[in-house]
N, C-alpha and C. Protein backbone atom coordinates (compact mmCIF):
# COMPACT_ATOMS: atom_id res chain seq x y z
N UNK A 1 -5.19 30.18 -10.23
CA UNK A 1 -5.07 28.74 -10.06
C UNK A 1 -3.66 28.27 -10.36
N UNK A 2 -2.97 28.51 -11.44
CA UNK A 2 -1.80 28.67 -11.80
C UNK A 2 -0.67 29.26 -10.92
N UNK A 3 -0.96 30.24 -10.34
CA UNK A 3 -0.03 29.94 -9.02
C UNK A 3 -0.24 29.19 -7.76
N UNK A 4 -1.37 28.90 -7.34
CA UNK A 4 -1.57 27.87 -6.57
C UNK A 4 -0.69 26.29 -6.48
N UNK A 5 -0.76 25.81 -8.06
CA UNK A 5 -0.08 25.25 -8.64
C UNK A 5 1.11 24.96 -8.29
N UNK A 6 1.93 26.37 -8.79
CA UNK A 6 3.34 26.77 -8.73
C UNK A 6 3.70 27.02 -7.45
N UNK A 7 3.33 26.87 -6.54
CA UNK A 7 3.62 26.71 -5.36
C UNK A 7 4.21 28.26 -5.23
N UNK A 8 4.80 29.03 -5.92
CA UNK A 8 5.68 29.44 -5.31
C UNK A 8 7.00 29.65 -6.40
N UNK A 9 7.57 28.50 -7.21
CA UNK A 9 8.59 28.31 -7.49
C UNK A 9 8.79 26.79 -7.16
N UNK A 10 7.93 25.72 -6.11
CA UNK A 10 8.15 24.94 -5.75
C UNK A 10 6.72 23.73 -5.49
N UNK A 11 6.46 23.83 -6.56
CA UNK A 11 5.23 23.16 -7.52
C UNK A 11 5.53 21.75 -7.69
N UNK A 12 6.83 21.54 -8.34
CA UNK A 12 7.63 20.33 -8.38
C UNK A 12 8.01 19.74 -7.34
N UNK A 13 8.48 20.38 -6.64
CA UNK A 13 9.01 19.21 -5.15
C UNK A 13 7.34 19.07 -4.52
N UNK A 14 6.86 20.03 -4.36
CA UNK A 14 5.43 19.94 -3.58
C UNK A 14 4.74 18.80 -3.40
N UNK A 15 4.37 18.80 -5.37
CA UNK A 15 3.14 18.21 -5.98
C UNK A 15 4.09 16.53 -6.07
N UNK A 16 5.44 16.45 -6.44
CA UNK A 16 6.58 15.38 -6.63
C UNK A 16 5.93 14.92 -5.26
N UNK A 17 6.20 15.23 -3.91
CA UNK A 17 6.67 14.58 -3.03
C UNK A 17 4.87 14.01 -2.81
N UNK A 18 3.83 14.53 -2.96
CA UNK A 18 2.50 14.59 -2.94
C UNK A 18 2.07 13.00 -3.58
N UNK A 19 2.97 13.20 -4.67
CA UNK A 19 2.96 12.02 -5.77
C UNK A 19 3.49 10.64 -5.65
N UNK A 20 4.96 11.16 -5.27
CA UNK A 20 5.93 9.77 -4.53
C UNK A 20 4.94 9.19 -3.13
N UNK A 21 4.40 9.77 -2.20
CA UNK A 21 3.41 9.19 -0.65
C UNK A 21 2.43 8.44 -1.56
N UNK A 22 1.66 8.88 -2.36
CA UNK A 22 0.51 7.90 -3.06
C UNK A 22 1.31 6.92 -3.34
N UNK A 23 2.20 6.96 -4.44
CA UNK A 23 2.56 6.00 -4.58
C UNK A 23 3.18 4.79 -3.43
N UNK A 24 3.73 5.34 -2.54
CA UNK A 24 4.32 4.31 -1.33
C UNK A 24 3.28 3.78 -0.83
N UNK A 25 1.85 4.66 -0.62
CA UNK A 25 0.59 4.02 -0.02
C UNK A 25 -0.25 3.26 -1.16
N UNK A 26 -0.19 3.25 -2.01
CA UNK A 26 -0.34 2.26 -2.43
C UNK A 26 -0.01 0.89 -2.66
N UNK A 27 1.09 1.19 -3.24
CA UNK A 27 2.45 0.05 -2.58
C UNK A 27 2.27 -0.79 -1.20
N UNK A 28 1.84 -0.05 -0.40
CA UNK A 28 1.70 -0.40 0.68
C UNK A 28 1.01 -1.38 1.20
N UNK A 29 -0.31 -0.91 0.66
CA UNK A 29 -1.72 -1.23 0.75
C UNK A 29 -1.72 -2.42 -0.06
N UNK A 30 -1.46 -2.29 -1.23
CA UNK A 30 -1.28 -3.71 -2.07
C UNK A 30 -0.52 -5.40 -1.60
N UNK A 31 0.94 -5.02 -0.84
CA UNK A 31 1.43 -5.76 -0.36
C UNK A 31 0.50 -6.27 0.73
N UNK A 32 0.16 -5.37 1.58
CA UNK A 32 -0.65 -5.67 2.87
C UNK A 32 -1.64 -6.77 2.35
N UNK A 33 -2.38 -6.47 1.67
CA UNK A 33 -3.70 -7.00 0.90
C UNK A 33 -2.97 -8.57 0.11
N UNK A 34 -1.69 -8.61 -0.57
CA UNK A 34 -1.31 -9.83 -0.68
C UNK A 34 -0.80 -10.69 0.19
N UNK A 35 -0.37 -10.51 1.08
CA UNK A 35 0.04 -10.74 2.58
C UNK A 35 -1.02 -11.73 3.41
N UNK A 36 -2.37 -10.53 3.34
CA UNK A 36 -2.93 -11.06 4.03
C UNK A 36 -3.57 -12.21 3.16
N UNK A 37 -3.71 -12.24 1.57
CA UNK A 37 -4.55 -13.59 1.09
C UNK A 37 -3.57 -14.54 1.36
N UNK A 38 -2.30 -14.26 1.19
CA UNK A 38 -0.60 -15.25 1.20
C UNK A 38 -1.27 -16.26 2.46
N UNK A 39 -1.30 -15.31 3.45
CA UNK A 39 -1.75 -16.01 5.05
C UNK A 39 -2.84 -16.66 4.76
N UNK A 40 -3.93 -15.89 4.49
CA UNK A 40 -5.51 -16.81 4.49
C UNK A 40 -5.57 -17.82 3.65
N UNK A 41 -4.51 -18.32 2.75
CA UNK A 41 -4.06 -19.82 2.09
C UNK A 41 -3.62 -20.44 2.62
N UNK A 42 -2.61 -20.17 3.27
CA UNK A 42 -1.67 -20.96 4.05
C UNK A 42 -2.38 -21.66 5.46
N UNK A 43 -3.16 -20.72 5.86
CA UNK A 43 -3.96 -21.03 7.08
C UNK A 43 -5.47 -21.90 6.84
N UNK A 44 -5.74 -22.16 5.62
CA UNK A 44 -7.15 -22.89 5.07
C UNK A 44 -5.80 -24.37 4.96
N UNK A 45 -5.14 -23.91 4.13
CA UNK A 45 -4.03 -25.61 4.10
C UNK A 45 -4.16 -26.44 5.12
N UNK A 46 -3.63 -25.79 6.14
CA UNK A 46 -3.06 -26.50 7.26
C UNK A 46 -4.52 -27.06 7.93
N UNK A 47 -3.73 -28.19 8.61
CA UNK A 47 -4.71 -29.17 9.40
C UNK A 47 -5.59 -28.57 10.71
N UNK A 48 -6.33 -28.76 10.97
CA UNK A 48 -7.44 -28.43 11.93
C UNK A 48 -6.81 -28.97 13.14
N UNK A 49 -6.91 -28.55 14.12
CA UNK A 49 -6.45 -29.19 15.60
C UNK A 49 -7.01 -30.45 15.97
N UNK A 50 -8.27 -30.08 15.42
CA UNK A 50 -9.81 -31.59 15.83
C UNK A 50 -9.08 -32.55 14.64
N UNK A 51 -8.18 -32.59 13.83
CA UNK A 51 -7.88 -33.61 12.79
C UNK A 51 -6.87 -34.06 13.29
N UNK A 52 -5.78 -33.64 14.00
CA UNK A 52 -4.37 -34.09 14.66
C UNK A 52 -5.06 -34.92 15.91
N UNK A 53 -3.98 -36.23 15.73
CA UNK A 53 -3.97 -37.63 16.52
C UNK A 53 -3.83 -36.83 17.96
């Protein structure tokens, strides 16, 4: 299991770079997800078409 691990010698960049993508997709996913409530406020605000003269 322990070499599985170790990739090799290259365990660290492997499992690192494995680590840094979660993290960006999460990142990701989070913004997306504030984004979209940012919008679904902004769009409950605003006036209805049937309310404009």
């Amino acid at each position: 299991m322990m070499d599985f691990l170790a990739m090799g010698g290259y365990g660290f960049f492997v499992w690192g770079a494995y680590g840094v993508t979660a993290v960006v997709v999460i990142a990701e996913l989070s913004s997306l997800r504030a984004r979209r409530r940012a919008a679904a406020q902004l769009a409950a605000s605003m006036p209805h078409s049937e309310d404009l003269p």
